[in-house]
Structure formats: structure tokens, C-alpha cells
Protein backbone atom coordinates (compact mmCIF):
# COMPACT_ATOMS: atom_id res chain seq x y z
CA UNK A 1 42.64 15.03 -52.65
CA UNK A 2 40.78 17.00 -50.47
CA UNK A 3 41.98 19.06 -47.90
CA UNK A 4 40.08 20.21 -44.69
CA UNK A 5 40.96 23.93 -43.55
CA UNK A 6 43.25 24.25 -40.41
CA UNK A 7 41.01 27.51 -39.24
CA UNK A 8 38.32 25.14 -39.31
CA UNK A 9 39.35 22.77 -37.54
CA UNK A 10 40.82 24.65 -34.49
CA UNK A 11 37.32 26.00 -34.36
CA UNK A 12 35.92 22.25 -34.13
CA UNK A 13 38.52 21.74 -31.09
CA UNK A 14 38.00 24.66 -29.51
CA UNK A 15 33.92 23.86 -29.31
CA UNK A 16 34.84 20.34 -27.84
CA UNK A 17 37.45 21.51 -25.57
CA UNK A 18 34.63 24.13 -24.04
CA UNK A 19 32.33 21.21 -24.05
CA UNK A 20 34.58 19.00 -22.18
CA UNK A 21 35.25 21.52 -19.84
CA UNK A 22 31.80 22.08 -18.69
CA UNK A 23 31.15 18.23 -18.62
CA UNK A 24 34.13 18.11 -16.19
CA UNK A 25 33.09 21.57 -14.32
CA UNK A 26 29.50 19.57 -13.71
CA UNK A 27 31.08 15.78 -12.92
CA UNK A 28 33.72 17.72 -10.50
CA UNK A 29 30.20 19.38 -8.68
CA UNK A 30 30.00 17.27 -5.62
CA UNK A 31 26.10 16.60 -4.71
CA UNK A 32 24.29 18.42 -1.80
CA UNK A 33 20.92 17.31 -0.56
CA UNK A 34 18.01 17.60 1.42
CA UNK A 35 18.52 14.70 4.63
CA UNK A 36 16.16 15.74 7.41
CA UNK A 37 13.71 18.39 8.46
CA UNK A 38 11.34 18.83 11.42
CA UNK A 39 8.41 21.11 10.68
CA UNK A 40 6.32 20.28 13.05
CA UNK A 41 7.99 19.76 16.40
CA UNK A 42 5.94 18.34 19.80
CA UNK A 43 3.87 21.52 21.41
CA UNK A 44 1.66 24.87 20.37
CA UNK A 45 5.59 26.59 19.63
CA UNK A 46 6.98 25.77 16.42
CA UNK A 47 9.51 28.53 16.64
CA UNK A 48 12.74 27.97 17.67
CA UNK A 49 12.50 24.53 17.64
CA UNK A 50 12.51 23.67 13.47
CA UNK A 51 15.42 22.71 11.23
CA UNK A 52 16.47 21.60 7.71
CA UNK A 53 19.74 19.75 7.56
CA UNK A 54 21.81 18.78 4.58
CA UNK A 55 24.18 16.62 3.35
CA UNK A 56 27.46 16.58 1.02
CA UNK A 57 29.33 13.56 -0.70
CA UNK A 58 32.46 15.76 0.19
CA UNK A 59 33.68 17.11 3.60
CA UNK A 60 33.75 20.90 3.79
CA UNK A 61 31.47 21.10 0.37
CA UNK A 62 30.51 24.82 -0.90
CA UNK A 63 26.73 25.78 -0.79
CA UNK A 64 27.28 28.60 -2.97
CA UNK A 65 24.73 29.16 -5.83
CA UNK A 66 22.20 26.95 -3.83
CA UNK A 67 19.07 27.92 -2.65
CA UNK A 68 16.19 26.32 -0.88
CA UNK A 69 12.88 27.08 -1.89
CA UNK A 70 9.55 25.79 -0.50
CA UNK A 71 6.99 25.76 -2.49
CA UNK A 72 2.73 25.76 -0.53
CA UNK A 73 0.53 23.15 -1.93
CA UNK A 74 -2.34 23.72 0.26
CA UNK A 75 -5.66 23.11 -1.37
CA UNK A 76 -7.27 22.34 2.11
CA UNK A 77 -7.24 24.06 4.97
CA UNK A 78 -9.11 22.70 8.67
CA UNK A 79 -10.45 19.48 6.96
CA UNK A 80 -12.48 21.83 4.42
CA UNK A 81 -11.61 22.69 0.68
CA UNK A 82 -9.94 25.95 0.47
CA UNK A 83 -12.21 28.37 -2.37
CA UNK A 84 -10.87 28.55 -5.46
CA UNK A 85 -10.27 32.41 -5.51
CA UNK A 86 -7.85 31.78 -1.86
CA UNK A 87 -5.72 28.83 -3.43
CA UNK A 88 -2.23 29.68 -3.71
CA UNK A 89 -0.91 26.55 -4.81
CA UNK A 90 2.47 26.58 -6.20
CA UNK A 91 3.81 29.85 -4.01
CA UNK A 92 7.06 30.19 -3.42
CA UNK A 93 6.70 30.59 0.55
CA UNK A 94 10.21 30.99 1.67
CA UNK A 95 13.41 31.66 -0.41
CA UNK A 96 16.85 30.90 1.31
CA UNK A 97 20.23 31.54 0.21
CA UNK A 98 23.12 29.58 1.33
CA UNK A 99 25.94 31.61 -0.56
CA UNK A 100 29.40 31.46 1.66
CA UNK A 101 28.43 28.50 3.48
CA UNK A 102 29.77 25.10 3.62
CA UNK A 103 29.05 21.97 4.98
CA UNK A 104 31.04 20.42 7.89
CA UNK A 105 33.92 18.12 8.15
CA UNK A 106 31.76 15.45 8.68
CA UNK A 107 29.41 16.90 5.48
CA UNK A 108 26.61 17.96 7.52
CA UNK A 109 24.99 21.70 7.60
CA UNK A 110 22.33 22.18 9.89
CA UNK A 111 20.41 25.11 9.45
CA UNK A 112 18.38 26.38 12.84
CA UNK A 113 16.56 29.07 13.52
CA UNK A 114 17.39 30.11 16.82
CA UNK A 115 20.66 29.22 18.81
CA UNK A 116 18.50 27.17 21.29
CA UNK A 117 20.50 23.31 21.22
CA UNK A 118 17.86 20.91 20.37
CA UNK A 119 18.65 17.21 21.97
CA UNK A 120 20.44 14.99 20.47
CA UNK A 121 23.33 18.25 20.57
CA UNK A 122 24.70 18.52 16.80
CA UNK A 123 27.96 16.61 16.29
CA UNK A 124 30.48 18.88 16.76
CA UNK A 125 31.92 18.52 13.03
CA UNK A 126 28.42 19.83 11.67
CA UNK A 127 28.18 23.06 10.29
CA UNK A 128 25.26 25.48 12.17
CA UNK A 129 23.39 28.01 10.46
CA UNK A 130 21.42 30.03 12.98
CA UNK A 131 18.98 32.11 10.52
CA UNK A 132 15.49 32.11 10.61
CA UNK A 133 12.60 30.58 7.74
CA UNK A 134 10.79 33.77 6.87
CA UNK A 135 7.51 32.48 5.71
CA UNK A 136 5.54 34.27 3.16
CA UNK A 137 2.11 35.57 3.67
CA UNK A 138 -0.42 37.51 1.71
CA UNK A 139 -0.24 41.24 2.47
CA UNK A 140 -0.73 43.10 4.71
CA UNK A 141 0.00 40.51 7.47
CA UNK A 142 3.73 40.24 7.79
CA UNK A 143 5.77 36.89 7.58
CA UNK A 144 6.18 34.28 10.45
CA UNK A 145 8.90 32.97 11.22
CA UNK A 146 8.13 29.26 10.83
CA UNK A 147 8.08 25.97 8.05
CA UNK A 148 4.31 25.63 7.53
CA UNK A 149 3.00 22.50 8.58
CA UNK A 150 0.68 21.02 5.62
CA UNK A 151 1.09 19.96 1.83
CA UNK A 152 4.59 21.29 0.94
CA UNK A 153 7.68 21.21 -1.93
CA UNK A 154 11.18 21.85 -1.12
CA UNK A 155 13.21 22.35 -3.94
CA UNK A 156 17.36 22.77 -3.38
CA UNK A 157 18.19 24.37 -6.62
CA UNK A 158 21.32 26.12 -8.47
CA UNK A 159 20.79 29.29 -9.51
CA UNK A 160 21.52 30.99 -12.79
CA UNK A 161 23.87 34.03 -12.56
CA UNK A 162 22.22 36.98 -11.22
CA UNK A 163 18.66 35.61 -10.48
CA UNK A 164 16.61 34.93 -7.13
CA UNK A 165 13.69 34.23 -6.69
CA UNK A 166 10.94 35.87 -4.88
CA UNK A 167 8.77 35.88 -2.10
CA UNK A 168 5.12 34.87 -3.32
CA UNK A 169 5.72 34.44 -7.03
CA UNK A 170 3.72 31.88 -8.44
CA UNK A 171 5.49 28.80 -10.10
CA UNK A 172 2.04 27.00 -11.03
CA UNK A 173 -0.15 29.92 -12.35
CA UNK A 174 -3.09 27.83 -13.54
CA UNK A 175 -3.24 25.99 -9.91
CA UNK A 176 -3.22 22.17 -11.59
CA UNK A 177 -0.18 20.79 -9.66
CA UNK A 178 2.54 21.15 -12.60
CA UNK A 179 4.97 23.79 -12.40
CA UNK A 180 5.34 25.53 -15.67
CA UNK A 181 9.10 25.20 -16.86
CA UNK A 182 8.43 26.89 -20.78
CA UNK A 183 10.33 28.86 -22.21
CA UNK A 184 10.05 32.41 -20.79
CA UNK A 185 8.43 30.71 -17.35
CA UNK A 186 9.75 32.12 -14.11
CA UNK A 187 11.50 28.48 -13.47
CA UNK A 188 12.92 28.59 -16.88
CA UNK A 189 14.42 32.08 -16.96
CA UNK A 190 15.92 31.07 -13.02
CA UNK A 191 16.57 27.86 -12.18
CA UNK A 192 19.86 26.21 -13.47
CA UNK A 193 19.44 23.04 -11.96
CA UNK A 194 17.23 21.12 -9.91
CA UNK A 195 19.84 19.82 -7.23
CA UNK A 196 17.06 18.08 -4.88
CA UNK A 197 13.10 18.08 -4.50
CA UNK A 198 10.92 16.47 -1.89
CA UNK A 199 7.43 16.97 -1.48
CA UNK A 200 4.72 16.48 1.43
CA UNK A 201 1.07 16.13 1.34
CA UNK A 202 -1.52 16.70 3.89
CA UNK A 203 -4.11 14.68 5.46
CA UNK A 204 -6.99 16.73 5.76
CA UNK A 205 -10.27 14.73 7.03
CA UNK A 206 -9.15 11.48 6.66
CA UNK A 207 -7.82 12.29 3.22
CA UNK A 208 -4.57 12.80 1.08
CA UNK A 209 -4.96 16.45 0.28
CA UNK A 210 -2.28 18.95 -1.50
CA UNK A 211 -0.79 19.73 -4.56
CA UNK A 212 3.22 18.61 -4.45
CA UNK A 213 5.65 19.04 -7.02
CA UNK A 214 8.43 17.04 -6.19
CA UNK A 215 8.27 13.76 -8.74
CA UNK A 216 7.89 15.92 -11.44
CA UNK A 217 11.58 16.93 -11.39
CA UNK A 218 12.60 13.22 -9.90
CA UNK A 219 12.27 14.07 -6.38
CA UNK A 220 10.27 12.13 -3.90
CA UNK A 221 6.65 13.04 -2.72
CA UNK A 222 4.71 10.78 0.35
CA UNK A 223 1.49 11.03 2.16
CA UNK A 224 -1.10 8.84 3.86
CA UNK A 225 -4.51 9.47 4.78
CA UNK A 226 -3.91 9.38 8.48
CA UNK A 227 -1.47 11.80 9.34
CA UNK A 228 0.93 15.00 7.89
CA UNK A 229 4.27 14.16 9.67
CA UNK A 230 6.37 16.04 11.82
CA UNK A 231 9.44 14.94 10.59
CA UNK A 232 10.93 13.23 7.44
CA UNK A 233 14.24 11.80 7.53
CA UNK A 234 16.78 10.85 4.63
CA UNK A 235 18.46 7.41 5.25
CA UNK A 236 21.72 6.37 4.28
CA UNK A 237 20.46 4.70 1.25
CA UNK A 238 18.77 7.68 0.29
CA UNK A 239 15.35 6.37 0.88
CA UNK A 240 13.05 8.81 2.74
CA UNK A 241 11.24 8.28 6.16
CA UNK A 242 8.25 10.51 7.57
CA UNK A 243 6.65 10.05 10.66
CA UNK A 244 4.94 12.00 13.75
CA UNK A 245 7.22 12.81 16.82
CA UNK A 246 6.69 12.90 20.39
CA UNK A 247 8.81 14.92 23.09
CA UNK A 248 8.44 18.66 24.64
CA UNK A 249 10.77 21.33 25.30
CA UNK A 250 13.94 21.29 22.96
CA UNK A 251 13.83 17.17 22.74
CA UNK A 252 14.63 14.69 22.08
CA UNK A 253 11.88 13.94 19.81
CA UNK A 254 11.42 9.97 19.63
CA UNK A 255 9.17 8.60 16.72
CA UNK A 256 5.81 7.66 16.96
CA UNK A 257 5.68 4.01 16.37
CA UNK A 258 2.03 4.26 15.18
CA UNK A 259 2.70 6.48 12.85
CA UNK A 260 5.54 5.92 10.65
CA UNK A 261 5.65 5.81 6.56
CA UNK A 262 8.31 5.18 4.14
CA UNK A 263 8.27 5.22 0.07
CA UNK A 264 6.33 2.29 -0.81
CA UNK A 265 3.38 3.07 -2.31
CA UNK A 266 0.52 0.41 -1.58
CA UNK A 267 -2.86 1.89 -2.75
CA UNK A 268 -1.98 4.78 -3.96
CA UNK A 269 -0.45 5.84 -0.78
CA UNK A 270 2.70 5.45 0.92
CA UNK A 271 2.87 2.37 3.31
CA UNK A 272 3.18 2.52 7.23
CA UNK A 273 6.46 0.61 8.17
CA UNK A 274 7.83 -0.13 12.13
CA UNK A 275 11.42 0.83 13.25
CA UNK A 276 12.17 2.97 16.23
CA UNK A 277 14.59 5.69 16.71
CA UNK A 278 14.29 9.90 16.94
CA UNK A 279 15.40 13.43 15.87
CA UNK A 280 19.03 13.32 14.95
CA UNK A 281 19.45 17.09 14.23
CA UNK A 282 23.06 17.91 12.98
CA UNK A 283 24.18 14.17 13.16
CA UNK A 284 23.93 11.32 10.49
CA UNK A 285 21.14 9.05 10.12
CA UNK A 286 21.52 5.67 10.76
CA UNK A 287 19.81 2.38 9.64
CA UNK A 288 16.71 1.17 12.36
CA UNK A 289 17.81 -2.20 12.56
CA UNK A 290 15.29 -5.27 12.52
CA UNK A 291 15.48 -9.34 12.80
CA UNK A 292 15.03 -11.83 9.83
CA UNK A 293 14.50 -15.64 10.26
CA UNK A 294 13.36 -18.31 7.76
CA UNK A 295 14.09 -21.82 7.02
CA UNK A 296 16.76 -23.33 4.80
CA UNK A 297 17.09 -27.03 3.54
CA UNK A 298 20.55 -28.90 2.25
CA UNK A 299 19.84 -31.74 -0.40
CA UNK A 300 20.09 -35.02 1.88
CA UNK A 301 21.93 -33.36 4.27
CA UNK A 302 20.83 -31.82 7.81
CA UNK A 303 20.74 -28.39 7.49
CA UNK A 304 22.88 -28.08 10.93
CA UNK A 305 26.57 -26.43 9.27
CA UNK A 306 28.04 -23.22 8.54
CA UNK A 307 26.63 -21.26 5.40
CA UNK A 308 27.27 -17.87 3.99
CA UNK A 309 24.18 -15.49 3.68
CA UNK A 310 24.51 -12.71 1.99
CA UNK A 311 21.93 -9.46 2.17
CA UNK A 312 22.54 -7.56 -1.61
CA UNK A 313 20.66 -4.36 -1.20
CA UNK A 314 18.52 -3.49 -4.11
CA UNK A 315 20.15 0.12 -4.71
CA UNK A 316 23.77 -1.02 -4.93
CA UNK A 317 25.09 -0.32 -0.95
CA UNK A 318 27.38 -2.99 -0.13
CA UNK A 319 26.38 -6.37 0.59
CA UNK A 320 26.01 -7.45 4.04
CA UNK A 321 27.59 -11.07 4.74
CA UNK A 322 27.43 -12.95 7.68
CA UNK A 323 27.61 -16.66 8.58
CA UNK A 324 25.61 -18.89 10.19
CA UNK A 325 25.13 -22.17 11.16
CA UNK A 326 20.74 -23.11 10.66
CA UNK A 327 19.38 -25.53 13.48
CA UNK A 328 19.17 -29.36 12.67
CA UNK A 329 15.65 -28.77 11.51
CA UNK A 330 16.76 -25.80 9.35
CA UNK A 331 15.76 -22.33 11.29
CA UNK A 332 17.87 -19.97 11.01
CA UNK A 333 17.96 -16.03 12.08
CA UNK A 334 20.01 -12.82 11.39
CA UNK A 335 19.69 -9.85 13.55
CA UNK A 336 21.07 -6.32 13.36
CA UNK A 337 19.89 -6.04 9.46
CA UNK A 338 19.39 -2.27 8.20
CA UNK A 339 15.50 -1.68 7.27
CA UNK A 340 16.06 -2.39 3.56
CA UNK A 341 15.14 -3.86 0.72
CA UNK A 342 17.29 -7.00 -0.31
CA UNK A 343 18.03 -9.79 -2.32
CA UNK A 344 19.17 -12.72 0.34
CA UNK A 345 21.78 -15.15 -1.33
CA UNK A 346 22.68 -17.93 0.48
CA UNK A 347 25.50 -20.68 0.04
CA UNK A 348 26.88 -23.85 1.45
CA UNK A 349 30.43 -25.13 0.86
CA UNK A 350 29.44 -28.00 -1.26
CA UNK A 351 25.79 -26.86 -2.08
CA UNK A 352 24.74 -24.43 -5.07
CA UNK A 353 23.39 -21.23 -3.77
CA UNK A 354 19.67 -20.15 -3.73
CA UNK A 355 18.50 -16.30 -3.76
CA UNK A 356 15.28 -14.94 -2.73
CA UNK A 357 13.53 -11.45 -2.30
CA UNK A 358 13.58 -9.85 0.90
CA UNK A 359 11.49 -6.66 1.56
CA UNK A 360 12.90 -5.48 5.49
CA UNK A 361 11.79 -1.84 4.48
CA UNK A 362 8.92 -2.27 7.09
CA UNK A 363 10.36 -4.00 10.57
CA UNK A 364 11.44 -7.37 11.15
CA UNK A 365 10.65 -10.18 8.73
CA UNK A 366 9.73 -13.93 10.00
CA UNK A 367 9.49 -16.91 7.59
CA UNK A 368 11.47 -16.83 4.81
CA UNK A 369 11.90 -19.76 2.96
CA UNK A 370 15.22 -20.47 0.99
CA UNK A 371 14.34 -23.10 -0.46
CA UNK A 372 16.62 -26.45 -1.32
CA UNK A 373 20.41 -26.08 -1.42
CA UNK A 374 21.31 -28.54 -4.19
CA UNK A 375 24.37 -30.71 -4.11
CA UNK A 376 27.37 -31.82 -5.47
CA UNK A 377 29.44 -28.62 -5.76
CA UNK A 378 32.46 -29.79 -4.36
CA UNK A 379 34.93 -27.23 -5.12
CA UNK A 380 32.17 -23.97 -4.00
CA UNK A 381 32.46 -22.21 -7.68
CA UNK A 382 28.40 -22.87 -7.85
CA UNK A 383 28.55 -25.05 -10.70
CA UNK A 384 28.35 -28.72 -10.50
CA UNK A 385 30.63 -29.54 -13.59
CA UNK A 386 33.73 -32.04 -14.25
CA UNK A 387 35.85 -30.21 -11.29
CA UNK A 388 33.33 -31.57 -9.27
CA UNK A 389 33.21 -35.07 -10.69
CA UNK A 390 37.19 -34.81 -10.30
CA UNK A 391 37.33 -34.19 -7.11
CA UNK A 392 34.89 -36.88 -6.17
CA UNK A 393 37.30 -39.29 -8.07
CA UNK A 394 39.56 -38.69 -5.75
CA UNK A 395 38.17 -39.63 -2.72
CA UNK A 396 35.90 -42.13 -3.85
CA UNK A 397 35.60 -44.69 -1.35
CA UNK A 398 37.08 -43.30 1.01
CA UNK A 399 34.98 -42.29 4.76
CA UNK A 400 36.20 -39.61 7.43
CA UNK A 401 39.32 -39.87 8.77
CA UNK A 402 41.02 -41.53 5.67
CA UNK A 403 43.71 -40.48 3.37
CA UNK A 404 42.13 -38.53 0.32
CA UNK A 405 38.83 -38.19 2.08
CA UNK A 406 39.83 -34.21 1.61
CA UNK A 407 37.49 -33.22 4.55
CA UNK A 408 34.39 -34.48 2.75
CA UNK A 409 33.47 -32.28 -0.23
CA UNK A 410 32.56 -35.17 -1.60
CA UNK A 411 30.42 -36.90 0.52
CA UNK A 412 27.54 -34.72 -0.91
CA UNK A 413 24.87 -36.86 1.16
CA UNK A 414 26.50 -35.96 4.21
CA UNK A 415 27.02 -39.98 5.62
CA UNK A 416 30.41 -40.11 6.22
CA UNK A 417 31.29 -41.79 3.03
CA UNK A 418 32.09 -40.86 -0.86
CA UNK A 419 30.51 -43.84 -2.85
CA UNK A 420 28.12 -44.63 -5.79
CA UNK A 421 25.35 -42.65 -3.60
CA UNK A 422 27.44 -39.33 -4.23
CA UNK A 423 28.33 -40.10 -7.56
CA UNK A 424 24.03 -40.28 -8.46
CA UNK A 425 23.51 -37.00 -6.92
CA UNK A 426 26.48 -35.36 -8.91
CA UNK A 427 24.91 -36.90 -12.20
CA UNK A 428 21.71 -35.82 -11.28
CA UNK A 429 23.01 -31.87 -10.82
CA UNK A 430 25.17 -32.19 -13.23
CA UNK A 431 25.92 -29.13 -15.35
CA UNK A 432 23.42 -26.57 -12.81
CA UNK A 433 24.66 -23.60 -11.48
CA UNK A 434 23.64 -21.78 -8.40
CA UNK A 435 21.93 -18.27 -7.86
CA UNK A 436 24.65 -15.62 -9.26
């Protein structure tokens, strides 16, 4: 028999048992990130007017150990290549430490630079920072106090214990838009995690210009070759929004409807989309809501009765469900739907469900076709099966009003009676199922 040493083992537990505690240290971590920031507000004055503003999972969430660092990815400057021997892509232009801070009750910190209330005011649950962005800039000029403009990285990052970084150092040394993360690299030796990154490039003479670093630590990066926005906005599915504002003065700053992106890529860059709304410093971002209408048929049936659609966001928010009752020729509409992509599920009491894409990312949506609603699910499980044919056995022949006519979930051609006619459309479906 062999017989395993007991010093061994407790040496075995006592590496799982400091494994398991770091696994639950990191799951207990409640996530921080990025959720709006103006850079470029209306007017010749930036300062005073810009702001970066976070967001917890948790009420009252520590910052500490975080910092935010933005990173320049100029490579054009005026509509003209910068020279080689001036690029200082992949800078570290501003460094920000957000030890002994929390969010707010309501999980919001809104970091400001002056004291100057921007309109909308801040909720009054949201935490305010008033510090200013020290900007970094080649020696001897001294720093501004503003967020540059242009092609840009933010990074929210935990630190390792006892390291910052620094103003100017160089994350990309050979200047071709990857950060070096080696062993013995700056980031390396520094960063202990990567909490959020979102990236910005800049149009620059009608083209997409910058060097951004975002995607390559699974952050998002968009640009167009029409415009550098002013603002970019986090929504609450965690998709991001950029756009140009308008306004003067402390606000509000309403969106410019012309020029508006979101994450879709189409053509290599990211795709215009139509909602309205404005600045929301220091209060939570909300949904632009649009209008969806389509067509929907019923299998020998008018269209004209009550059916459940249901909008199944593709990243797993709840599903929105609402009923309505189509016109005789089939229209239907939905208003007040998020901006969102969707899957659209629809289902009639005695009528297998259909699903079909549908991409409200971009404004509202016209036309969408459901398709045919097949019958003869009388008991609305979405199969057509023997529960069905049971439940057509009792009430066959009957018509409205009688006994065991069971309010018609048999009459699956909709005339008033359960007969041989309802009986051929159950064998015909027989054994189908409806969109899941």
C-alpha cells in the first residue's frame, strides 16, 4: 500500500486554499468603467467645461488602485502628416489617480475640472471630483489643463503595488500602434489589470487618422472620416455612442443629429446612426428611443387579434414584451423601443411563433416582415402535437357560443366553427414547432 505524506498534502491545500482566495478576492472586485466623456465641448474654451464620468455595478464602489491614463495617438496634426521625428504616438498624456474615492449612491463619479455646474446639474447621488486633467507636453512648455481633442486611448487600469506611471513615458516605443506588454515593458512591470479601454481616432482631411490602442486589450475604438466627436457616451447596454455637440456657455449640450456614430463598423468605419438626446454629465444614460412597424400574417386567419411580441436583445438585457393587436390587413407598430439590436419573437394564442432579426441600433425601423404565423397550436406550448389534436377532439363540431367550443382554440381557420377544415390544417402542421 502506498501511503501519501500528510506534510505533503497540507502543502497541496494550502496552495489551493491561496488560490481560491484570490479567485474570490478578484470575483468579489465589483467592475468600474469608463461611461461618458466630453472633450470637446461647444466654443474656443475647453477649460472648465470637460468631464470623464464613471460607473460602478455597486453603490458606493472604491476607486482605489485605479487610475486613468490617456494615451496620444496623433499621427496628424491640421489635416497634414505629422514628421516622423515629432510623432509621439503612444504617450502617456495625462495620469490620474483616483485613490480614496468612491462612486455615488447611485454608482456614478463624475470627475470635473472646475466647480462650474454644467447643465443637465449632476444627480445629487453622484459623486464630484473637482480636479483638473493636467495634460502633458514636451518641455519646456508647461502642461494645459485640458483632454486633447484628436486620436486618443483611455485606459482605466489597476495598478500593481507601488507603481505609477508617468507623465510622457512612451508605451509604444517603435510608433506602430501596439503597445509593448513583454516582459520587462513599462506596461508589464505596472499595470495589474486592464479594468477598461476606449479609444478615439481623428478625422484629419477627410480621413480616419490616429494610432488607438483600445481593441488590443478588448476595449472599443470608433472613428469616421467626417468628424472627431465631442462627446462619446456609454449606454446602458454597454454599447458606445460618439457624436458632435452643440450648445454654449456651461450647456446643455444637445447632439448633433448629423453627426452621430455608434459601433457598427460598415466599411471599415463605424456607421452614422439617428437618435436624439444630450450631455448627461453626472446622471445615467438612457436608451434614445425609436418606432418599429412591419407586417404580420396568421395562417387563414385575419391578422386583426391580440399577439405577444417580444424584443430579445442580442447582449442578454431583458426582453422587452408588449402586446398588440396588428390591423385587419396585418400592420402593426411598437413605439418607445431602446436603440438596440434585437431578435423580434412574435406569438399568437393558437399560432406557432416566428422570430426575425431586428437591427434598431440606428433610428426607427419601418417594414419588417414576420412572416406567416402557422396554425393549429391550440394549447400555446408552440408545438402542434397530440395536445393539440386533443383538444380539437373536444370541440369538434361545435361553433361559438356552444358548450365545449372552449373559446375557439380550435377553430384554427378562424370561421366560427371546429370541423374537418381544422382538423386538415392540424395534420398539415403536425409535429412543427415554433421559433424558441
Amino acid at each position: 500500500m502506498i501511503k501519501q505524506s500528510g506534510h505533503r498534502c497540507s502543502g497541496y491545500a494550502a496552495v489551493w486554499i491561496g488560490a481560491l482566495a484570490m479567485l474570490l478576492a478578484c470575483a468579489a472586485r465589483a467592475e468600474v468603467r469608463i461611461n461618458e466623456i466630453l472633450a470637446n465641448p461647444p466654443g474656443a474654451n475647453d477649460f472648465g467645461r470637460e468631464y470623464i464620468e464613471y460607473l460602478s455595478d455597486t453603490p458606493n464602489e472604491s476607486m482605489n488602485g485605479l487610475r486613468l491614463i490617456i494615451v496620444e495617438g496623433d499621427t496628424h496634426e491640421d489635416d497634414v502628416p505629422i514628421p516622423p521625428a515629432r510623432i509621439r504616438t503612444g504617450r502617456i498624456e495625462q495620469v490620474i489617480n483616483y485613490d480614496g474615492l468612491t462612486t455615488g449612491a447611485n454608482r456614478l463619479l463624475l470627475h470635473r475640472d472646475t466647480t462650474a455646474v454644467l447643465q443637465p446639474p449632476p444627480h445629487p447621488d453622484t459623486r464630484v471630483l473637482v480636479r483638473p486633467f493636467v495634460n502633458y507636453t514636451d518641455p519646456p512648455n508647461p502642461p494645459d489643463n485640458t483632454i486633447e481633442n484628436n486620436a486618443q486611448t483611455y485606459f482605466l487600469v489597476r495598478m500593481k503595488p507601488g507603481q505609477e506611471f508617468d507623465l510622457g513615458e512612451d508605451l509604444d516605443l517603435n510608433d506602430d500602434g501596439v503597445i509593448e506588454t513583454g516582459p520587462g515593458s513599462i506596461w508589464a512591470t505596472k499595470v495589474q489589470q486592464v479594468v477598461d479601454a476606449f479609444g478615439i481616432f481623428s478625422e484629419q482631411g477627410d480621413a480616419v487618422t490616429g494610432r488607438v490602442y483600445a481593441r488590443q486589450f478588448g476595449g472599443v475604438q470608433m472613428g469616421n472620416d467626417v468628424f472627431t466627436p465631442d462627446l462619446c457616451i456609454r449606454l446602458p447596454n454597454r454599447k458606445w455612442i460618439a457624436m458632435d455637440v452643440f450648445g454654449s456657455g456651461n450647456g446643455p449640450y444637445p447632439f448633433d443629429p448629423n453627426e452621430i456614430m455608434d459601433e457598427v463598423i460598415v466599411n471599415g468605419m463605424n456607421r452614422f446612426c439617428v437618435f436624439d438626446g444630450q450631455a448627461s454629465p453626472g446622471n445615467h444614460n438612457e436608451f434614445p428611443r425609436v418606432r418599429v412597424s412591419g407586417t404580420v400574417a396568421l395562417e387563414q386567419c385575419s391578422p386583426n387579434v391580440p399577439l405577444v411580441f417580444e424584443l430579445r436583445p442580442d447582449d442578454g438585457l431583458p426582453t422587452i414584451t408588449r402586446t398588440v393587436t396588428p390591423t385587419a390587413s396585418g400592420a402593426w407598430s411598437l413605439t418607445d423601443v431602446p436603440i438596440q439590436h434585437f431578435t423580434l419573437w412574435v406569438k399568437g394564442p393558437k399560432w406557432l411563433a416566428n422570430a426575425v432579426p431586428l437591427d434598431a441600433a440606428a433610428g426607427d425601423v419601418t417594414g419588417v416582415r414576420v412572416g406567416t404565423l402557422l396554425g393549429g397550436d391550440a394549447n400555446n406550448d408552440n408545438f402542434v402535437d397530440v395536445l393539440d389534436l386533443s383538444a380539437l377532439i373536444e370541440s369538434f363540431d361545435t361553433s361559438s357560443g356552444d358548450p365545449g367550443w372552449n373559446n375557439g382554440v380550435a377553430d384554427f381557420n378562424c370561421d366560427g366553427a371546429v370541423d374537418v377544415l381544422d382538423l386538415d390544417l392540424l395534420i398539415r402542421n403536425f409535429d412543427l414547432s415554433g421559433a424558441p
